[in-house]
C-alpha atoms as a PDB file:
ATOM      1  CA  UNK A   1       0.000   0.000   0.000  1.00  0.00           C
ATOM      2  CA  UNK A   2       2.642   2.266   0.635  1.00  0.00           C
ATOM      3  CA  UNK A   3       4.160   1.851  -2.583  1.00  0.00           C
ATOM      4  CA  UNK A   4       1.139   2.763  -4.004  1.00  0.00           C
ATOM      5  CA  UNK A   5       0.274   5.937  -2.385  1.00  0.00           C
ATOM      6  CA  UNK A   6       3.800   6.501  -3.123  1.00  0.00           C
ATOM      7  CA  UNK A   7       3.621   5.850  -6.825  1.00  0.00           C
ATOM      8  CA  UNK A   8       0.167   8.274  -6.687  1.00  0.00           C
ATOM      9  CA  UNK A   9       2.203  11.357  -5.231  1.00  0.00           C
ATOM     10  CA  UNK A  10       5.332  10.904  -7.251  1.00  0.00           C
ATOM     11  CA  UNK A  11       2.507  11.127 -10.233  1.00  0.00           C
ATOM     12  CA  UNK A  12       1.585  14.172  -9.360  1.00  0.00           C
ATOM     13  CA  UNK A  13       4.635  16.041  -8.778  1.00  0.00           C
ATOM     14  CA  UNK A  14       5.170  16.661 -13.506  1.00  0.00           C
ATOM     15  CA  UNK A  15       1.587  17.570 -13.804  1.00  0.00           C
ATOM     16  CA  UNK A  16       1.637  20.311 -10.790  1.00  0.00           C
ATOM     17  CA  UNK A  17       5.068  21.502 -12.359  1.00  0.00           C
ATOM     18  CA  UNK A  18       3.856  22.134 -15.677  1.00  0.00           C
ATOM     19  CA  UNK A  19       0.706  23.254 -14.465  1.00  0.00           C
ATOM     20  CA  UNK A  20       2.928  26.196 -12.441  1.00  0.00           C
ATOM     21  CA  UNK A  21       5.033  26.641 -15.894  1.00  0.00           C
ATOM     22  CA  UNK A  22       1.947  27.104 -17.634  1.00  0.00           C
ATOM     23  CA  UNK A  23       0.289  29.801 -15.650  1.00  0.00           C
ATOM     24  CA  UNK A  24       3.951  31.695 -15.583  1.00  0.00           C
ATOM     25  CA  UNK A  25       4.639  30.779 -12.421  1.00  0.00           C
ATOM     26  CA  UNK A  26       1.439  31.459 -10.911  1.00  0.00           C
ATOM     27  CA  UNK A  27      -0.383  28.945  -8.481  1.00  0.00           C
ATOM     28  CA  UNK A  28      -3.725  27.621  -9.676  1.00  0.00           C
ATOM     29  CA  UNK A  29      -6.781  26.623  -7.647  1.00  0.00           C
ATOM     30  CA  UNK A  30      -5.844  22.852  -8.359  1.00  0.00           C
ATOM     31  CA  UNK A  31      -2.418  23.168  -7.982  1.00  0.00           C
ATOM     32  CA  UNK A  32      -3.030  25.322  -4.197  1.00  0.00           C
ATOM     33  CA  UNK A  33      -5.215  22.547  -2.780  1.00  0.00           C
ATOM     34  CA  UNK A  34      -2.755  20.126  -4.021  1.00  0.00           C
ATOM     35  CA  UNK A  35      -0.167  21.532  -2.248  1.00  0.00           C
ATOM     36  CA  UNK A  36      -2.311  21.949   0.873  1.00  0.00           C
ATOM     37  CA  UNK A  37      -3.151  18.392   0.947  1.00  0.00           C
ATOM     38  CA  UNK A  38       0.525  17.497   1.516  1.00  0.00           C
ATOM     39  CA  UNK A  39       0.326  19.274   4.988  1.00  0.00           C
ATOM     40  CA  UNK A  40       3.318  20.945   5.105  1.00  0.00           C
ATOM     41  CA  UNK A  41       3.756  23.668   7.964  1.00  0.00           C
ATOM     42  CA  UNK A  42       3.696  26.938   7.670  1.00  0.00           C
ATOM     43  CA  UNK A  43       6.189  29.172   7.471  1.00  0.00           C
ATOM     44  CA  UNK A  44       5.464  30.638  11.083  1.00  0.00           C
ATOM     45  CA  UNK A  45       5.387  26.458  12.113  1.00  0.00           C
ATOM     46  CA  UNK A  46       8.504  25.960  10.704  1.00  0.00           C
ATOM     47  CA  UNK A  47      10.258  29.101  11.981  1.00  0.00           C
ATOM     48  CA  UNK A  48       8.908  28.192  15.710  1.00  0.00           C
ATOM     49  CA  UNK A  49      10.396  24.562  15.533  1.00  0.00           C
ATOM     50  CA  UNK A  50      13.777  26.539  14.431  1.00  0.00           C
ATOM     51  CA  UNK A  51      13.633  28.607  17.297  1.00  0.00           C
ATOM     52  CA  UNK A  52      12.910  26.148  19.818  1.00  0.00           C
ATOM     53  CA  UNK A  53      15.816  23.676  18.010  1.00  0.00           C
ATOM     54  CA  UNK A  54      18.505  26.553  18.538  1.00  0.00           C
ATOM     55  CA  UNK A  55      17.564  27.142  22.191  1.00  0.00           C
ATOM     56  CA  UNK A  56      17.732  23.503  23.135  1.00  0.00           C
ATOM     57  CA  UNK A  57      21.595  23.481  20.941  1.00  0.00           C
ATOM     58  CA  UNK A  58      22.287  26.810  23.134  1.00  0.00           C
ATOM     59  CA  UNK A  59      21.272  25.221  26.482  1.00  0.00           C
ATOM     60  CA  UNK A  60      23.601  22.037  24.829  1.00  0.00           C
ATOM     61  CA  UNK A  61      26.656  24.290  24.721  1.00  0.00           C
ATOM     62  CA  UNK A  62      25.716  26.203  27.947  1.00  0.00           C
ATOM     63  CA  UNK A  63      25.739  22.866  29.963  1.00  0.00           C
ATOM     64  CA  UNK A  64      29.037  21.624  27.811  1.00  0.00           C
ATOM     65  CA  UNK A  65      27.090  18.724  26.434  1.00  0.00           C
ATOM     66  CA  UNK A  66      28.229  19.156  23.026  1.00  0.00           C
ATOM     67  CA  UNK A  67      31.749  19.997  21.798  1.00  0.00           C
ATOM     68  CA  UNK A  68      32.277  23.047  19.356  1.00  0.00           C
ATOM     69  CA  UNK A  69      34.222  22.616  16.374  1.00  0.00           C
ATOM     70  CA  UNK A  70      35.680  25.359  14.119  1.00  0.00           C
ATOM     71  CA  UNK A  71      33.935  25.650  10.478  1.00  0.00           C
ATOM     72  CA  UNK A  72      37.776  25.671   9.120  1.00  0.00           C
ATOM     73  CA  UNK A  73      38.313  22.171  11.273  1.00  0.00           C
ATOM     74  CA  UNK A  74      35.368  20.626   9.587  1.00  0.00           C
ATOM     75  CA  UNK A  75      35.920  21.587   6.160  1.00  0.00           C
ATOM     76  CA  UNK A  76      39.682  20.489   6.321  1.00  0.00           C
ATOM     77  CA  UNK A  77      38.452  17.236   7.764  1.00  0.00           C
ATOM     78  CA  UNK A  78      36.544  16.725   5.169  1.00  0.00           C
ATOM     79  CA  UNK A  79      38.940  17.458   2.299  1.00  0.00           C
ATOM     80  CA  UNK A  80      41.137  15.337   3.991  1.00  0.00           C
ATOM     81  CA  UNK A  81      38.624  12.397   4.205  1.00  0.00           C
ATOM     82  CA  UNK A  82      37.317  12.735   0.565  1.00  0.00           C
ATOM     83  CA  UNK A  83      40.611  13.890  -1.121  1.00  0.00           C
ATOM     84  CA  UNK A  84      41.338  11.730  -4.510  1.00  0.00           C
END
C-alpha cells in the first residue's frame, strides 16, 4: 500500500510543475489545494520549531554537552577524508 500511495504522489509532482510553468509561475486553484493536501507547515510552524531547536543546541553548549568545532576544522576534515 505504501508503494502505491507513493507511486500516486510521485505522479503528481510533472503535472503540478507544468501546471505552475503554464500559468507563468502562478499557483492555480488545483495546484493550491494540491499543495495543501501534503500538509506541510507553515512558514510561522517551521520558523517556531527553528527557534525552539537553537535554544535547546544553546542550552547544549551552555551545559558543555556538546563539543564546538571550528567551520575551518570541519571543512579540512573533510577534504582530507574525501581527497582523490
Amino acid at each position: 500500500m505504501a508503494k502505491r500511495n507513493r507511486f500516486c504522489f510521485l505522479g503528481w509532482i510533472k503535472p503540478v510543475d507544468a501546471e505552475i510553468i503554464a500559468h507563468g509561475g502562478k499557483m492555480t486553484k488545483r495546484t493550491n489545494y494540491f499543495l495543501k493536501s501534503l500538509n506541510l507547515p507553515t512558514q510561522s510552524e517551521v520558523d517556531r520549531l527553528w527557534a525552539k531547536e537553537v535554544e535547546r543546541r544553546i542550552a547544549q553548549i551552555e551545559r558543555g554537552k556538546v563539543k564546538l568545532v571550528s567551520g575551518e576544522k570541519v571543512f579540512s576534515d573533510l577534504r582530507r577524508k574525501y581527497r582523490r
